[in-house]
C-alpha atoms as a PDB file:
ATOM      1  CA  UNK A   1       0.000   0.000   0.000  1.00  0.00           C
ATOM      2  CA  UNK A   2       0.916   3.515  -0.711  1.00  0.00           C
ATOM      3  CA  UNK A   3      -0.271   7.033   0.871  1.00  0.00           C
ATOM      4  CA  UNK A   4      -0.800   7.996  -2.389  1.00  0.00           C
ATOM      5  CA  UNK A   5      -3.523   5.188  -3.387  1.00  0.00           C
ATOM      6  CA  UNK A   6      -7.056   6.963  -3.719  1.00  0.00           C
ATOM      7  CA  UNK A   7     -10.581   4.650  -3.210  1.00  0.00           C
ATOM      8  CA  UNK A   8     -10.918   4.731  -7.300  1.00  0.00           C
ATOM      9  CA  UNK A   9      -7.309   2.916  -7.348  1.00  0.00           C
ATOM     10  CA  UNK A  10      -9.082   0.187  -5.646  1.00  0.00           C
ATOM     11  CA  UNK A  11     -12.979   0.283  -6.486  1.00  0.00           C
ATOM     12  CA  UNK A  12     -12.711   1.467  -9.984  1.00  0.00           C
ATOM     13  CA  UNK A  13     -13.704   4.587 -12.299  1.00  0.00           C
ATOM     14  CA  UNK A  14     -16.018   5.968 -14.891  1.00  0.00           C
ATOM     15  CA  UNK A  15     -14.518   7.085 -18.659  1.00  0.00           C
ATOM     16  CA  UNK A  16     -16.712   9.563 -20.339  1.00  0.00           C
ATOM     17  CA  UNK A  17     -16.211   9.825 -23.481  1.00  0.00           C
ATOM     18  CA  UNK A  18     -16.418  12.277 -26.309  1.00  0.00           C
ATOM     19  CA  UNK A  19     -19.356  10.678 -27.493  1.00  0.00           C
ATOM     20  CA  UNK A  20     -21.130  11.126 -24.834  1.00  0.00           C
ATOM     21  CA  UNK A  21     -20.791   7.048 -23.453  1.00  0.00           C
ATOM     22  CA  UNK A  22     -19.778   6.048 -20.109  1.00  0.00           C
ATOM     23  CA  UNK A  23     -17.041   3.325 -19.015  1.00  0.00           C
ATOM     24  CA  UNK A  24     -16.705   1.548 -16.060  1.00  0.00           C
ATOM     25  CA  UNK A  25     -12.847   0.497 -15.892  1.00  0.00           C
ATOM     26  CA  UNK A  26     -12.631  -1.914 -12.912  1.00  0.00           C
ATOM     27  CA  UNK A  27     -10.315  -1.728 -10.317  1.00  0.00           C
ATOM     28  CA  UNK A  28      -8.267  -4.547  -8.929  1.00  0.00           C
ATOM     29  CA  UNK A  29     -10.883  -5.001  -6.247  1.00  0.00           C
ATOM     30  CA  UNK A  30     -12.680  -7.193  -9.079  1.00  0.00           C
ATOM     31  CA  UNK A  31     -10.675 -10.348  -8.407  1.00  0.00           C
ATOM     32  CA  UNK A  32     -11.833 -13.477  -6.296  1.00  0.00           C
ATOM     33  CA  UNK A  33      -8.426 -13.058  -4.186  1.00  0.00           C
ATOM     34  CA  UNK A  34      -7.156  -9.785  -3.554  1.00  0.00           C
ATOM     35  CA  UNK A  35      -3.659  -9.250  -1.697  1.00  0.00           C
ATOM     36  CA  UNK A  36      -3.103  -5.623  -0.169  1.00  0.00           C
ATOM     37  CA  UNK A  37       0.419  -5.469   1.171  1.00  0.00           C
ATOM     38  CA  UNK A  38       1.198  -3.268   4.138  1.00  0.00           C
ATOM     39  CA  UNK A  39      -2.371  -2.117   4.453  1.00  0.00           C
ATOM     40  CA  UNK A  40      -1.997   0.731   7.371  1.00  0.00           C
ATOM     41  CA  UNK A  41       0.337   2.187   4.985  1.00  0.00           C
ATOM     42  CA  UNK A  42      -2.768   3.648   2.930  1.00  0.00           C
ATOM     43  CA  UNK A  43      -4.426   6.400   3.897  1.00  0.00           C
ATOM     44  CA  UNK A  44      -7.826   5.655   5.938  1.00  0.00           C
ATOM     45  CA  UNK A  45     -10.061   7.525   2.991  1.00  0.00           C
ATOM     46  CA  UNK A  46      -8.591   5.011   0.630  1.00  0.00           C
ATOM     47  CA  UNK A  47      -9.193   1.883   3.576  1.00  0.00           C
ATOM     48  CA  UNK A  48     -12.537   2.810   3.492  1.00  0.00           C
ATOM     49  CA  UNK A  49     -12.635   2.283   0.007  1.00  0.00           C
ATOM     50  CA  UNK A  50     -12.709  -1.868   1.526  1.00  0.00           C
ATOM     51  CA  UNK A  51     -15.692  -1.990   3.530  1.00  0.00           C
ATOM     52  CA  UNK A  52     -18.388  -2.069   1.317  1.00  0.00           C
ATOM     53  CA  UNK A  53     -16.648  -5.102  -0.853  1.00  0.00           C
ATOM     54  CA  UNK A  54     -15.591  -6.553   2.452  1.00  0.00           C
ATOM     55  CA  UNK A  55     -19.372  -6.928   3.841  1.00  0.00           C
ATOM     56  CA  UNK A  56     -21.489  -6.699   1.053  1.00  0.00           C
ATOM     57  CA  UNK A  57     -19.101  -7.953  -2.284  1.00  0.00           C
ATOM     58  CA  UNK A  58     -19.991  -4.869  -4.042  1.00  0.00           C
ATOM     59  CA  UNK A  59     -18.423  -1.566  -4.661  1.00  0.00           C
ATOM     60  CA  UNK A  60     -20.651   1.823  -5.525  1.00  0.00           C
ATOM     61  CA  UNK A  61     -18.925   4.410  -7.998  1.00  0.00           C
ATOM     62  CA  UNK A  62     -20.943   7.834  -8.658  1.00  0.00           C
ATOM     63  CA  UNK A  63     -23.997   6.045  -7.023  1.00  0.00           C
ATOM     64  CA  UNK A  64     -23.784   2.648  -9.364  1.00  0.00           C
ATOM     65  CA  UNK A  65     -23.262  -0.512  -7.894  1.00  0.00           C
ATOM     66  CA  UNK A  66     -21.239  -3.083  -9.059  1.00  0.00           C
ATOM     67  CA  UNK A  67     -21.167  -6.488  -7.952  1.00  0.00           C
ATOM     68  CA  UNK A  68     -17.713  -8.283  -7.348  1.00  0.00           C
ATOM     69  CA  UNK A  69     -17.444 -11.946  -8.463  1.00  0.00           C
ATOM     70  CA  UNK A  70     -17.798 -14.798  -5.721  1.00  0.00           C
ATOM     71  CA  UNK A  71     -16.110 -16.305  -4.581  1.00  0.00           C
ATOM     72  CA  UNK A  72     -14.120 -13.454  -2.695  1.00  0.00           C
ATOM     73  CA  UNK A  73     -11.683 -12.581   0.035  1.00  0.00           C
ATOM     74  CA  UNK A  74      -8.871 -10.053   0.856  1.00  0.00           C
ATOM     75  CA  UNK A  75      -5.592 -11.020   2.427  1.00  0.00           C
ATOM     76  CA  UNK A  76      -3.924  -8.194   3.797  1.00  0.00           C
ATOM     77  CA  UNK A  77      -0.051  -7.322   5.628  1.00  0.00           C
ATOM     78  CA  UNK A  78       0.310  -4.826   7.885  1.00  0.00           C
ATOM     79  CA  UNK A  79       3.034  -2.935   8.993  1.00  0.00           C
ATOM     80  CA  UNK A  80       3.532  -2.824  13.316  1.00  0.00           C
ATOM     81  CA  UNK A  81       2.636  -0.463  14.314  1.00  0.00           C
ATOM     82  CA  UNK A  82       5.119   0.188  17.260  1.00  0.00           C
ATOM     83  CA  UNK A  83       8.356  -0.415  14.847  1.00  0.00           C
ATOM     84  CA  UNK A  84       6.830   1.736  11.641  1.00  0.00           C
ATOM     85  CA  UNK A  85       6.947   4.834  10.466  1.00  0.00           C
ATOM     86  CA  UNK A  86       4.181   6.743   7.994  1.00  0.00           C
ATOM     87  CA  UNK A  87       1.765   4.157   8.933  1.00  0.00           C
ATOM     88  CA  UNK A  88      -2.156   4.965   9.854  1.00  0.00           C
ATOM     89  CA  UNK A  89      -3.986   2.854  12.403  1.00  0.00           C
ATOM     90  CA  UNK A  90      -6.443   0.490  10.906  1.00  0.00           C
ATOM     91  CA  UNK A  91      -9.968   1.299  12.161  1.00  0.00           C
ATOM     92  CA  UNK A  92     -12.186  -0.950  14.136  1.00  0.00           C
ATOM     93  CA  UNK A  93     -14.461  -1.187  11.481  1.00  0.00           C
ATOM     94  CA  UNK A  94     -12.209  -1.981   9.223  1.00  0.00           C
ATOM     95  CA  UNK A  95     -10.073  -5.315  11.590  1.00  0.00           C
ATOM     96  CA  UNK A  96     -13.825  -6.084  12.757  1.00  0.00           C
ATOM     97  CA  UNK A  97     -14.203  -7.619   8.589  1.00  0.00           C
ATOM     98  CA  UNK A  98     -11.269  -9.351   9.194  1.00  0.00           C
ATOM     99  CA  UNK A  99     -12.247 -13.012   9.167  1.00  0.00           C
ATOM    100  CA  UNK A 100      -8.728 -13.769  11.150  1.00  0.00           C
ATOM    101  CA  UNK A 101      -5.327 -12.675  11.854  1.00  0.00           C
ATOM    102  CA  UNK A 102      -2.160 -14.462  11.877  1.00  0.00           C
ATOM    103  CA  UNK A 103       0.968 -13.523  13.335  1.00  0.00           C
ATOM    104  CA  UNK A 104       4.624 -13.763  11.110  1.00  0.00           C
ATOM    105  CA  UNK A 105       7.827 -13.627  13.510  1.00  0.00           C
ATOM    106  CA  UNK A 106      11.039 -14.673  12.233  1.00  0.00           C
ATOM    107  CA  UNK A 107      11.957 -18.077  11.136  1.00  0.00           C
ATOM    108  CA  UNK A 108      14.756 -20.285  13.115  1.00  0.00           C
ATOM    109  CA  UNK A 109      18.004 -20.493  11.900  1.00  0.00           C
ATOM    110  CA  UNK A 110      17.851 -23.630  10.617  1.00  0.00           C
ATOM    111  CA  UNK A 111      15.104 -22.352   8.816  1.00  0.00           C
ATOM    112  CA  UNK A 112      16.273 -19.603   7.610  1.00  0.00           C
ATOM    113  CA  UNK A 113      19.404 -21.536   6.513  1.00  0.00           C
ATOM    114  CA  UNK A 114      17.488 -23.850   4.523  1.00  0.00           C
ATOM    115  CA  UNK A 115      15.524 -20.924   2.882  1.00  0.00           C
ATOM    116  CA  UNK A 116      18.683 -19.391   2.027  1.00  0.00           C
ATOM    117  CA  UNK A 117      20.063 -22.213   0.150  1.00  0.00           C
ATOM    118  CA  UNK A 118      17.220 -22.864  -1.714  1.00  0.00           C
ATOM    119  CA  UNK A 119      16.161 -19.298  -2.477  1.00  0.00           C
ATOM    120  CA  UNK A 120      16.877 -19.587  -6.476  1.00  0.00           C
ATOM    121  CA  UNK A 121      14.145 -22.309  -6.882  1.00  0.00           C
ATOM    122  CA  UNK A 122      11.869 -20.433  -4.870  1.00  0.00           C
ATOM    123  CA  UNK A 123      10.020 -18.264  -7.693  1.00  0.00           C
ATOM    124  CA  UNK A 124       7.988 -20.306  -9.569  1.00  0.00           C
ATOM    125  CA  UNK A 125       7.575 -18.952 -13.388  1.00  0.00           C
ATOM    126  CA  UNK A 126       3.892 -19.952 -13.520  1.00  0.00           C
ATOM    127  CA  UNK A 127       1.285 -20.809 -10.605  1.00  0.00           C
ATOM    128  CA  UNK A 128      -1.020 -23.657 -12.440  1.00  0.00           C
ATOM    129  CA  UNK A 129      -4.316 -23.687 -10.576  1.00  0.00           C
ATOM    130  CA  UNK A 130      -5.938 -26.849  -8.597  1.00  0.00           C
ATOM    131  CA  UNK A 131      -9.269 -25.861  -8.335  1.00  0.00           C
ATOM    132  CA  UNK A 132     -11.985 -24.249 -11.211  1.00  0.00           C
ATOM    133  CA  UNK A 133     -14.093 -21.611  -9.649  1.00  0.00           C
ATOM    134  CA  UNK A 134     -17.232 -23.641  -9.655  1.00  0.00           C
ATOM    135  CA  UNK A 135     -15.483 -26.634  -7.832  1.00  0.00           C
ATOM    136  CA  UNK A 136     -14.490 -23.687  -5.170  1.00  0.00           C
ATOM    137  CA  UNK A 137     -18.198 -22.750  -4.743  1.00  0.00           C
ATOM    138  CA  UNK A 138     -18.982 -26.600  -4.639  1.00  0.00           C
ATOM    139  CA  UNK A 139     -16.806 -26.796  -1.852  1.00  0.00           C
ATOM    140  CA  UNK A 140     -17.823 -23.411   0.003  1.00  0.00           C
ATOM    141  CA  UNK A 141     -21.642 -24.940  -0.209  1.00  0.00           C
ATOM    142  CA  UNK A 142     -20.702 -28.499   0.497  1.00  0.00           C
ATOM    143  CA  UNK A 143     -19.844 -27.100   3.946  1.00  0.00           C
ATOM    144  CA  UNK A 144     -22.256 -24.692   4.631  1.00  0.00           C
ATOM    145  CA  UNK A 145     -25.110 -27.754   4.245  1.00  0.00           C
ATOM    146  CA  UNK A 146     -22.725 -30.599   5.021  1.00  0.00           C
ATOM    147  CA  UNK A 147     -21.252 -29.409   8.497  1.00  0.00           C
ATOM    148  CA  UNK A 148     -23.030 -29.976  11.146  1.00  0.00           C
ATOM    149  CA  UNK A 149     -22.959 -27.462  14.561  1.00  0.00           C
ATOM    150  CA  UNK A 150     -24.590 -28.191  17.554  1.00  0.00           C
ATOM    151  CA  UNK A 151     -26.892 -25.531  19.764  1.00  0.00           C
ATOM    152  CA  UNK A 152     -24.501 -26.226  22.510  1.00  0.00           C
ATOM    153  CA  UNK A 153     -21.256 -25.369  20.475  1.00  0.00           C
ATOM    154  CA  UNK A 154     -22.889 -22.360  19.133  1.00  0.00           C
ATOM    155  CA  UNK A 155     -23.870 -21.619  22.630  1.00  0.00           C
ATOM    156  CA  UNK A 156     -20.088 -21.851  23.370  1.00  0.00           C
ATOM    157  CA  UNK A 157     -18.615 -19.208  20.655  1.00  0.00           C
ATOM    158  CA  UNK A 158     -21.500 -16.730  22.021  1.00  0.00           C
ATOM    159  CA  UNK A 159     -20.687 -17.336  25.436  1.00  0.00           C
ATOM    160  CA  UNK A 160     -16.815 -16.816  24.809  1.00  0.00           C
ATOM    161  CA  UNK A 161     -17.283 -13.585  22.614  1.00  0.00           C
ATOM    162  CA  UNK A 162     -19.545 -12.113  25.649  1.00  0.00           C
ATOM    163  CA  UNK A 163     -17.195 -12.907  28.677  1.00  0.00           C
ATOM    164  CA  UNK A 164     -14.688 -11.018  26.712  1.00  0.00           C
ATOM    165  CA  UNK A 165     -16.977  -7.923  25.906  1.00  0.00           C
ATOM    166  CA  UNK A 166     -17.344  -7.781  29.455  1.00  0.00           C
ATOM    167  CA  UNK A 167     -13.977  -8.346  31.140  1.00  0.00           C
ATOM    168  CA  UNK A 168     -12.975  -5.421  32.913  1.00  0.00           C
ATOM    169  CA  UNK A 169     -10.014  -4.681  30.883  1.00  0.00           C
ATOM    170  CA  UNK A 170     -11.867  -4.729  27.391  1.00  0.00           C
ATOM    171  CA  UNK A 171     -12.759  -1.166  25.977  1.00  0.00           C
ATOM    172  CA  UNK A 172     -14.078  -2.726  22.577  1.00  0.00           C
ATOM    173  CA  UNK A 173     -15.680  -5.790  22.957  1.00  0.00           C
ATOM    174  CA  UNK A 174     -15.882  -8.094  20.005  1.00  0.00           C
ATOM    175  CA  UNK A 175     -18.613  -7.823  17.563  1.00  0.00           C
ATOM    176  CA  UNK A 176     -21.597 -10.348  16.352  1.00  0.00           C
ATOM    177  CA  UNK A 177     -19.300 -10.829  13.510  1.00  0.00           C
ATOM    178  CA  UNK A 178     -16.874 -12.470  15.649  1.00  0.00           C
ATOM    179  CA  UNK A 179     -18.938 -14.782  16.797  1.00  0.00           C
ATOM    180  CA  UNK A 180     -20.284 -15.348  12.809  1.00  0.00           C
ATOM    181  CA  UNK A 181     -16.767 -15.867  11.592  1.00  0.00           C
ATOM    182  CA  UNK A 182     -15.601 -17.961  14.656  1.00  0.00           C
ATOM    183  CA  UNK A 183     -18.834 -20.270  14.085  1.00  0.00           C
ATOM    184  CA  UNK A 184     -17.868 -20.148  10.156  1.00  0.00           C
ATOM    185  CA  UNK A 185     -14.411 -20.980  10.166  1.00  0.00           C
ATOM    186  CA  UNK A 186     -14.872 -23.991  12.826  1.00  0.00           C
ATOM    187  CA  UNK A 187     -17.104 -25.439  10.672  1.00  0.00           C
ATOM    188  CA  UNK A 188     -13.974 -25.144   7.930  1.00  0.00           C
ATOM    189  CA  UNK A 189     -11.722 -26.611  10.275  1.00  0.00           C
ATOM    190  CA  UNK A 190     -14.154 -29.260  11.123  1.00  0.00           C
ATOM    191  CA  UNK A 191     -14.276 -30.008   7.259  1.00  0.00           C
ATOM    192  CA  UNK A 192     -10.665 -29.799   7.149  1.00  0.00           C
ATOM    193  CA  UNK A 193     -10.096 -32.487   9.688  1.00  0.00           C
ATOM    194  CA  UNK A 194     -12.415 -34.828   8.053  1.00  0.00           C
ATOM    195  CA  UNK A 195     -15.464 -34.343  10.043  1.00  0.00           C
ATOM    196  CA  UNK A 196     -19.235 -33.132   9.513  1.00  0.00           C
ATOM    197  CA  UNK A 197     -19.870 -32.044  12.846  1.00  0.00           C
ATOM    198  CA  UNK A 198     -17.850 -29.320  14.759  1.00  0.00           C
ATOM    199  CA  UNK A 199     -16.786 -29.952  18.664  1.00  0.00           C
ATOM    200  CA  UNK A 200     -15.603 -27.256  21.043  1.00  0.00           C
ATOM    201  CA  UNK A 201     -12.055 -27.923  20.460  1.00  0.00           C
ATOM    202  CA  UNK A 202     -12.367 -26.640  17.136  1.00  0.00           C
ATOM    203  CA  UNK A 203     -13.558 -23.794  18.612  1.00  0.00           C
ATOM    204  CA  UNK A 204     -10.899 -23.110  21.156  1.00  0.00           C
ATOM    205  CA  UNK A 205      -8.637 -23.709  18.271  1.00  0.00           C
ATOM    206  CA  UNK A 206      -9.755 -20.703  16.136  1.00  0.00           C
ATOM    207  CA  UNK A 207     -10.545 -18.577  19.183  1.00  0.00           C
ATOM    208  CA  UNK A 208      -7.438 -16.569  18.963  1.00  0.00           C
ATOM    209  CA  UNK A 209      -7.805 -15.996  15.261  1.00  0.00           C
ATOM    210  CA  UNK A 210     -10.505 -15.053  15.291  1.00  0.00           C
ATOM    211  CA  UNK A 211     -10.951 -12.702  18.202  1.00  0.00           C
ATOM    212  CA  UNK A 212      -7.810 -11.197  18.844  1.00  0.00           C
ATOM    213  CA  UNK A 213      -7.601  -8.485  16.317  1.00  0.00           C
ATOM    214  CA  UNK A 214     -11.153  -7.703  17.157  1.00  0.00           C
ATOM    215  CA  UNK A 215     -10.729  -6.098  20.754  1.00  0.00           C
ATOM    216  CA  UNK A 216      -8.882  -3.295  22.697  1.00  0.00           C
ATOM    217  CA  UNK A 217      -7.692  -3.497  26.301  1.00  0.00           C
ATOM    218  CA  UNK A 218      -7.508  -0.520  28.414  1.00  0.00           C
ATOM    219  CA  UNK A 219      -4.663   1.679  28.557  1.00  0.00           C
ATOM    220  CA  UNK A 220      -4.575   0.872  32.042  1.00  0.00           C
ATOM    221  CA  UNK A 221      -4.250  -3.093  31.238  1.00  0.00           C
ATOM    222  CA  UNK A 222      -2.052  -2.038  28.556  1.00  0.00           C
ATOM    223  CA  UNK A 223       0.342  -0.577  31.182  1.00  0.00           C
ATOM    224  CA  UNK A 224       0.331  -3.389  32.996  1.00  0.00           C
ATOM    225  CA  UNK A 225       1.442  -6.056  29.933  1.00  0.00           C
ATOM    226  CA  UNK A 226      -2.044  -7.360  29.594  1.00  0.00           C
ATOM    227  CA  UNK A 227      -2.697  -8.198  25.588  1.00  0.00           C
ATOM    228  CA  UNK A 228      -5.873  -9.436  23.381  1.00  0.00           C
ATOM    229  CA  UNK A 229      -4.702 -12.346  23.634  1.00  0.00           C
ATOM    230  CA  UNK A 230      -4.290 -12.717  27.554  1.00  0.00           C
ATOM    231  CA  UNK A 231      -7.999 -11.985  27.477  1.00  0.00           C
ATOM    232  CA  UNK A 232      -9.148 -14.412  25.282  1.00  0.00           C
ATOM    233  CA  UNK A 233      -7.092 -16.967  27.011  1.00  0.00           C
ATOM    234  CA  UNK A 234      -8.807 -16.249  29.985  1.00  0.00           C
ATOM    235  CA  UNK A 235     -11.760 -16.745  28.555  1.00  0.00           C
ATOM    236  CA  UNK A 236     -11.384 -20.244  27.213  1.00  0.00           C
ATOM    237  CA  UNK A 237      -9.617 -20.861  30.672  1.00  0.00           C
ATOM    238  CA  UNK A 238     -12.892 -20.127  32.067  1.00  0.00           C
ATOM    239  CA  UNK A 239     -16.178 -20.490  29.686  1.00  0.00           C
ATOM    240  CA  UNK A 240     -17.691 -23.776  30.665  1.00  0.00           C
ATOM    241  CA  UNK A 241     -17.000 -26.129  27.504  1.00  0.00           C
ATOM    242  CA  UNK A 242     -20.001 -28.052  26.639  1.00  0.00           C
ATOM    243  CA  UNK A 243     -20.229 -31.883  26.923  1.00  0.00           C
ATOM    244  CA  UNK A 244     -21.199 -33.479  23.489  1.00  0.00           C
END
């Protein structure tokens, strides 16, 4: 991301023409994956550019409304805040679309050796794709009717996201979304591991993911060392798990 970037770099524009005709040119935004590197590195105007696609998968240009193809996400970097420079905090609204965050920290040195050595095969000239688009959506509604997820596990994700929203140290709770995209992405994992039925430890599993990024401790807790993720912890320390 650059400062630079305006919302029509990323939604799209209109061409009007001599003739009188008008264009729509599409902006990259009209992809079924879109990667933003260093996203807190564009300006919030242009970030906001994100939340329509983000919740509705559509962008409106001059009051027309576009619809982006399914199926689509956003993967997104961001910069830390604490070590960067030119950088502009992401808004809640903005995390809170987020399905889940992961954390990158340096590899080990073996690792890194290893990487090293093998860093001329690395870039590959061509990425051949596994999957056609309809097997994707096959796939996306294969689990939505195929997984199965018991009252008492849903029970569980609410109960978690509303211990944290009121813990003592949390400012901004997490949304209903969190509690969507926890249920959601169990039911992925659950998939994943070669079940059609989700139990609470695929729950616990994605709590962190899923929450984290969502919530803001006090200033006060901040002093202290407390994090997100101490919180959430906490919480799956002590939310009663339900007995299948």
């Amino acid at each position: 991301g650059n400062p630079d970037l305006l919302p029509t770099d990323i939604t799209g524009f209109h061409i009007y023409t001599m003739g009188g005709d008008v264009r729509f040119v599409k902006g990259p935004i009209f992809a079924n994956v879109v990667m933003v590197d260093e996203l807190n590195r564009i300006t919030p105007r242009a970030q906001s550019a994100l939340l329509e696609a983000m919740q509705e998968g559509q962008v409106t240009v001059d009051g027309i409304t576009y619809k982006i193809p399914k199926p689509f996400m956003i993967i997104a970097t961001q910069v830390p805040p604490d070590v960067g420079t030119g950088v502009y905090p992401l808004t809640e609204t903005l995390t809170d679309r987020f399905s889940a965050v992961a954390f990158s920290h340096y590899n080990k040195p073996e690792e890194e050796f290893e990487m090293v050595g093998k860093s001329d095969i690395l870039i590959a000239e061509r990425v051949e794709p596994v999957l056609k688009l309809e097997e994707v959506m096959k796939v996306i509604e294969a689990i939505r009717q195929g997984v199965y997820v018991s009252d008492r596990v849903i029970k569980y994700i609410v109960d978690l996201t509303n211990y944290i929203r009121r813990h003592k140290h949390i400012v901004y709770g997490p949304s209903h979304r969190a509690s969507i995209h926890l249920f959601r992405m169990a039911r992925v994992y659950a998939a994943y591991e070669g079940r059609d039925y989700v139990i609470p430890d695929d729950v616990k599993k994605l709590a962190k993911p899923a929450i984290v990024h969502r919530i803001r401790v006090s200033p006060e807790a901040e002093a202290e060392g407390i994090t997100p993720s101490d919180i959430v912890e906490e919480a799956l320390k002590r939310v009663k798990v339900p007995k299948e």
